[in-house]
C-alpha atoms as a PDB file:
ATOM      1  CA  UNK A   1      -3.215   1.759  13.401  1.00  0.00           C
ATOM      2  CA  UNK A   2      -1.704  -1.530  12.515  1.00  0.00           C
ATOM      3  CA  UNK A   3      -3.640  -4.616  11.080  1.00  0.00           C
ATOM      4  CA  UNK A   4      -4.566  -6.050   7.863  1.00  0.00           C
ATOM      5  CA  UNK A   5      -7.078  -3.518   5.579  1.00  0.00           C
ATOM      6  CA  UNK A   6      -8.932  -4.241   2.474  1.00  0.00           C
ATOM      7  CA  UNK A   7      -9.424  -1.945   0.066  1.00  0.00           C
ATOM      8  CA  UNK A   8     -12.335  -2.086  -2.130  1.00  0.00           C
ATOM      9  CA  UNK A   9     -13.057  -5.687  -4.408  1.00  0.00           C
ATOM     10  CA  UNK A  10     -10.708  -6.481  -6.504  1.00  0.00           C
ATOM     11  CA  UNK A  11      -7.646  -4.722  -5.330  1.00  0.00           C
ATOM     12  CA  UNK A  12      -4.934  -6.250  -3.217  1.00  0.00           C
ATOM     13  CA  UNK A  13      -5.370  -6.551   0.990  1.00  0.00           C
ATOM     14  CA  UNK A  14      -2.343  -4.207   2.787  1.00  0.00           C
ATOM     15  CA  UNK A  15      -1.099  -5.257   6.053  1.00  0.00           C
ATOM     16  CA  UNK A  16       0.195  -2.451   8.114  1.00  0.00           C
ATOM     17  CA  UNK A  17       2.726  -2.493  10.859  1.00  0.00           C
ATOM     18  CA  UNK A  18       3.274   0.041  13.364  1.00  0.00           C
ATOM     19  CA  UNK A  19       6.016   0.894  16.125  1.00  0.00           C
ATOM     20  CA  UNK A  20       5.527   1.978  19.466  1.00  0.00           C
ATOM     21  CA  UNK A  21       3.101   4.694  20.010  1.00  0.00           C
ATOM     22  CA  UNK A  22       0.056   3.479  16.984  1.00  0.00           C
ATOM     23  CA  UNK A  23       3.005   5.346  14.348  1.00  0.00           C
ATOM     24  CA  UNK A  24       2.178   3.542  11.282  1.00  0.00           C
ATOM     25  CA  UNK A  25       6.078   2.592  10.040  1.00  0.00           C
ATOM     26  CA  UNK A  26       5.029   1.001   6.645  1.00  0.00           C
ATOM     27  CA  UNK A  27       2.699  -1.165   4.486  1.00  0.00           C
ATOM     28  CA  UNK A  28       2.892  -4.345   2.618  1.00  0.00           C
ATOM     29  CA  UNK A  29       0.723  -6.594   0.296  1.00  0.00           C
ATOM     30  CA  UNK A  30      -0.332  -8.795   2.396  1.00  0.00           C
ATOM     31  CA  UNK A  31      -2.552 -11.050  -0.057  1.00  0.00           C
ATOM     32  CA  UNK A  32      -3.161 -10.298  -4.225  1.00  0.00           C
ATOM     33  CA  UNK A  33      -6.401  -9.705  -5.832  1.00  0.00           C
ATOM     34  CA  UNK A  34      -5.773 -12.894  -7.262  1.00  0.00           C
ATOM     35  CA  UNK A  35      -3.672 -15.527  -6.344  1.00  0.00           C
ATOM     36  CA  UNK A  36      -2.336 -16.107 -10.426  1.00  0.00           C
ATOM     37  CA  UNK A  37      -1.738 -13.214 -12.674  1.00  0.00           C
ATOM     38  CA  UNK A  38      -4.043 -13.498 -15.566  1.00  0.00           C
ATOM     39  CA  UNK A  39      -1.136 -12.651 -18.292  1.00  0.00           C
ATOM     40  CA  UNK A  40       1.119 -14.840 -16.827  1.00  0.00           C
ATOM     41  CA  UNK A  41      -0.454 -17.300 -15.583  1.00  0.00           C
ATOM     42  CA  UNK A  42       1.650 -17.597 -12.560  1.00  0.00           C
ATOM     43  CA  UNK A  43       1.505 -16.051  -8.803  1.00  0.00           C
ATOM     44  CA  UNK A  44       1.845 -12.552  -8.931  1.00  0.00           C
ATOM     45  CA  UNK A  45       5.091 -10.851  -8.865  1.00  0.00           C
ATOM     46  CA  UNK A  46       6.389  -6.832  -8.853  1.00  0.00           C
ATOM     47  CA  UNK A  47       6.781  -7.082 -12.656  1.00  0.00           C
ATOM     48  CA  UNK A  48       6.447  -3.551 -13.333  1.00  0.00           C
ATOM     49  CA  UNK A  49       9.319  -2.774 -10.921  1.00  0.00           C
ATOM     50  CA  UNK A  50      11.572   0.021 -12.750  1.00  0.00           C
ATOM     51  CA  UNK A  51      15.007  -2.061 -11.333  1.00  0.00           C
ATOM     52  CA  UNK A  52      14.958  -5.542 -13.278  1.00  0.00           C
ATOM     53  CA  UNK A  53      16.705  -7.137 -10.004  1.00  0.00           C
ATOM     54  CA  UNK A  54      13.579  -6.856  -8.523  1.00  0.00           C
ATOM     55  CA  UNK A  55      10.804  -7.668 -11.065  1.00  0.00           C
ATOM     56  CA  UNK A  56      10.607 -11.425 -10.271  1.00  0.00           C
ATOM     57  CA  UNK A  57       9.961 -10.901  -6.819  1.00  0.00           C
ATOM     58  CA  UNK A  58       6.686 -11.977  -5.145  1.00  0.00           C
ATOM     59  CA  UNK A  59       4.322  -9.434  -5.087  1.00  0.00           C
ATOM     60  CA  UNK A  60       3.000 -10.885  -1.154  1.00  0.00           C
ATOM     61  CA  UNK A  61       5.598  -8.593   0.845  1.00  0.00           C
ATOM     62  CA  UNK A  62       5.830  -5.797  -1.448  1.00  0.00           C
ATOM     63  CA  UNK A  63       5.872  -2.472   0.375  1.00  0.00           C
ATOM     64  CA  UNK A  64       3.436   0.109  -0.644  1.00  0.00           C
ATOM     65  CA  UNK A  65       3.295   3.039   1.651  1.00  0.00           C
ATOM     66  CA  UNK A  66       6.610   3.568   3.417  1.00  0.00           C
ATOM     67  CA  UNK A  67       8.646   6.184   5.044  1.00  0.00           C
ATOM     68  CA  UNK A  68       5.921   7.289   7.078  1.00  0.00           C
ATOM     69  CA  UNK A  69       6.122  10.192   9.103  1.00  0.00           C
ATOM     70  CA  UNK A  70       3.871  11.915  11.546  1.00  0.00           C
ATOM     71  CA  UNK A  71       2.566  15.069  10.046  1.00  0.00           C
ATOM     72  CA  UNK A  72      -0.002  16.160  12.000  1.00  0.00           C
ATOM     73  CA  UNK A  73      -3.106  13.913  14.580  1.00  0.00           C
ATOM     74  CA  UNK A  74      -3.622  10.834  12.686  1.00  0.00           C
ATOM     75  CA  UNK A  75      -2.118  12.046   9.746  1.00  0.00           C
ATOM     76  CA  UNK A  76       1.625  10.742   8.104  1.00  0.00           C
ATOM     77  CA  UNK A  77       3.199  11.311   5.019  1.00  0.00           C
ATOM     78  CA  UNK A  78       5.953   9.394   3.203  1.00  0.00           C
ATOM     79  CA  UNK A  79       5.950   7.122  -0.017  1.00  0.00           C
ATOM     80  CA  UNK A  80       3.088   5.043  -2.340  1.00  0.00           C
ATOM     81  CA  UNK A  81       4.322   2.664  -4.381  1.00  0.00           C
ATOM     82  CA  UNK A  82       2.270   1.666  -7.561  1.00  0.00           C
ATOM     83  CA  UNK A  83       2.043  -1.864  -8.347  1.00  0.00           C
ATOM     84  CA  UNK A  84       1.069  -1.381 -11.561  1.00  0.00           C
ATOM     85  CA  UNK A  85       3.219   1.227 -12.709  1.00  0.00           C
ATOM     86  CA  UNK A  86       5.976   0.504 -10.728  1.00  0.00           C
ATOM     87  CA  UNK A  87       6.484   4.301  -9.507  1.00  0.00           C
ATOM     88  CA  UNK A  88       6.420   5.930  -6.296  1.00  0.00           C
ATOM     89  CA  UNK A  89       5.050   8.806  -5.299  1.00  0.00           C
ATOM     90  CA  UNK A  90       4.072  11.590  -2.276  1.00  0.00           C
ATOM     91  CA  UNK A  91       1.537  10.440  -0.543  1.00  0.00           C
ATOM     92  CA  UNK A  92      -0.285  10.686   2.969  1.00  0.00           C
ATOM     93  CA  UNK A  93      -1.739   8.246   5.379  1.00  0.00           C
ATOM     94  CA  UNK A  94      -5.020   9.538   7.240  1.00  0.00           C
ATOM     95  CA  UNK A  95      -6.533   7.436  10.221  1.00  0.00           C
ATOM     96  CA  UNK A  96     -10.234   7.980   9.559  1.00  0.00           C
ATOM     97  CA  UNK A  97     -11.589   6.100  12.712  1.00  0.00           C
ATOM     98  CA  UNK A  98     -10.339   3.313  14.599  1.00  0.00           C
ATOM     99  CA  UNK A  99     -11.268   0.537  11.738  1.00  0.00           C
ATOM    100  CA  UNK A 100     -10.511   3.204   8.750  1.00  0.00           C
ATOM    101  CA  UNK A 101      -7.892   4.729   6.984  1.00  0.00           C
ATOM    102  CA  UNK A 102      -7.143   6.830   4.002  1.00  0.00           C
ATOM    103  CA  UNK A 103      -4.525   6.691   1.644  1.00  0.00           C
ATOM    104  CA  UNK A 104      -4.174  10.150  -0.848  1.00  0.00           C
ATOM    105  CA  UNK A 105      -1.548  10.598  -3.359  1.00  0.00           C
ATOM    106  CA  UNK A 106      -0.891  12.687  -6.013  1.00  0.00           C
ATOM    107  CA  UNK A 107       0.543  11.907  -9.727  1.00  0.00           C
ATOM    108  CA  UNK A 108       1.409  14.225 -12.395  1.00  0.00           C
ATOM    109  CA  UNK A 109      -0.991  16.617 -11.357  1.00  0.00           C
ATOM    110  CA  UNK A 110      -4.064  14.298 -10.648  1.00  0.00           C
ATOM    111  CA  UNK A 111      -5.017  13.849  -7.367  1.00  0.00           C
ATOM    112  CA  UNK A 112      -7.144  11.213  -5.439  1.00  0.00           C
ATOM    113  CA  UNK A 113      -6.953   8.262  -2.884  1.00  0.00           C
ATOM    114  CA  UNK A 114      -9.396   5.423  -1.441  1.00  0.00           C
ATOM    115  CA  UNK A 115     -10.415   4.433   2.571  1.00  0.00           C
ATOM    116  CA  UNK A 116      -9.391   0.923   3.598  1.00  0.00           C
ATOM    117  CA  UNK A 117     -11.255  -1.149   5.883  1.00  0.00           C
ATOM    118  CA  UNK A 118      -9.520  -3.127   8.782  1.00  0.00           C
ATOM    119  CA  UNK A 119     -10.469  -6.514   8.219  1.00  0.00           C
ATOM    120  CA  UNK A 120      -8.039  -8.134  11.027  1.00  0.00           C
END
């Protein structure tokens, strides 16, 4: 599956790419749930990134699932990266249906993920 996805109001949209095959290779933020950060008040950027370097950065282009590999029929497991904590974690990539995915993840013990919607 590659395309861009929404997840639900309010969160940022994820553009996914893909290689050969429909192997999802990684996923980006491809728009912000706004397009100025409320406690700035400037565009967006990965300001909770652990490495200062890379704080300033835009947040449009920021991977957030990567390191994808096939696991199983329409299932792939690799990294999630948290915008708003600025960790990564396991995680796993589930193609629901042809217009829906899942994203799971796990984090100190709790346990949960959302379906995304392809909107493109």
């Amino acid at each position: 599956m590659k395309g861009l996805l929404k997840f639900f109001e309010g969160l940022p949209n994820l553009r996914v790419t893909s290689r050969a095959r429909r192997r999802p290779r990684s996923s980006t933020i491809a728009k912000p749930k706004s397009s100025i950060d409320p406690q700035t008040g400037l565009p967006w950027t990965d300001k909770n990134n652990p490495d200062p370097a890379h704080r300033g950065r835009p947040l449009i282009g920021v991977p957030v699932l990567y390191g994808l590999v096939p696991d199983g029929p329409g299932h792939w497991s690799g990294r999630l990266y948290n915008i708003d904590n600025g960790n990564s974690y396991a995680g796993h990539l589930l193609e629901i249906d042809p217009r829906t995915i899942r994203v799971e993840g796990c984090a100190i013990g709790i346990c949960g993920g959302q379906n995304m919607t392809r909107i493109k």
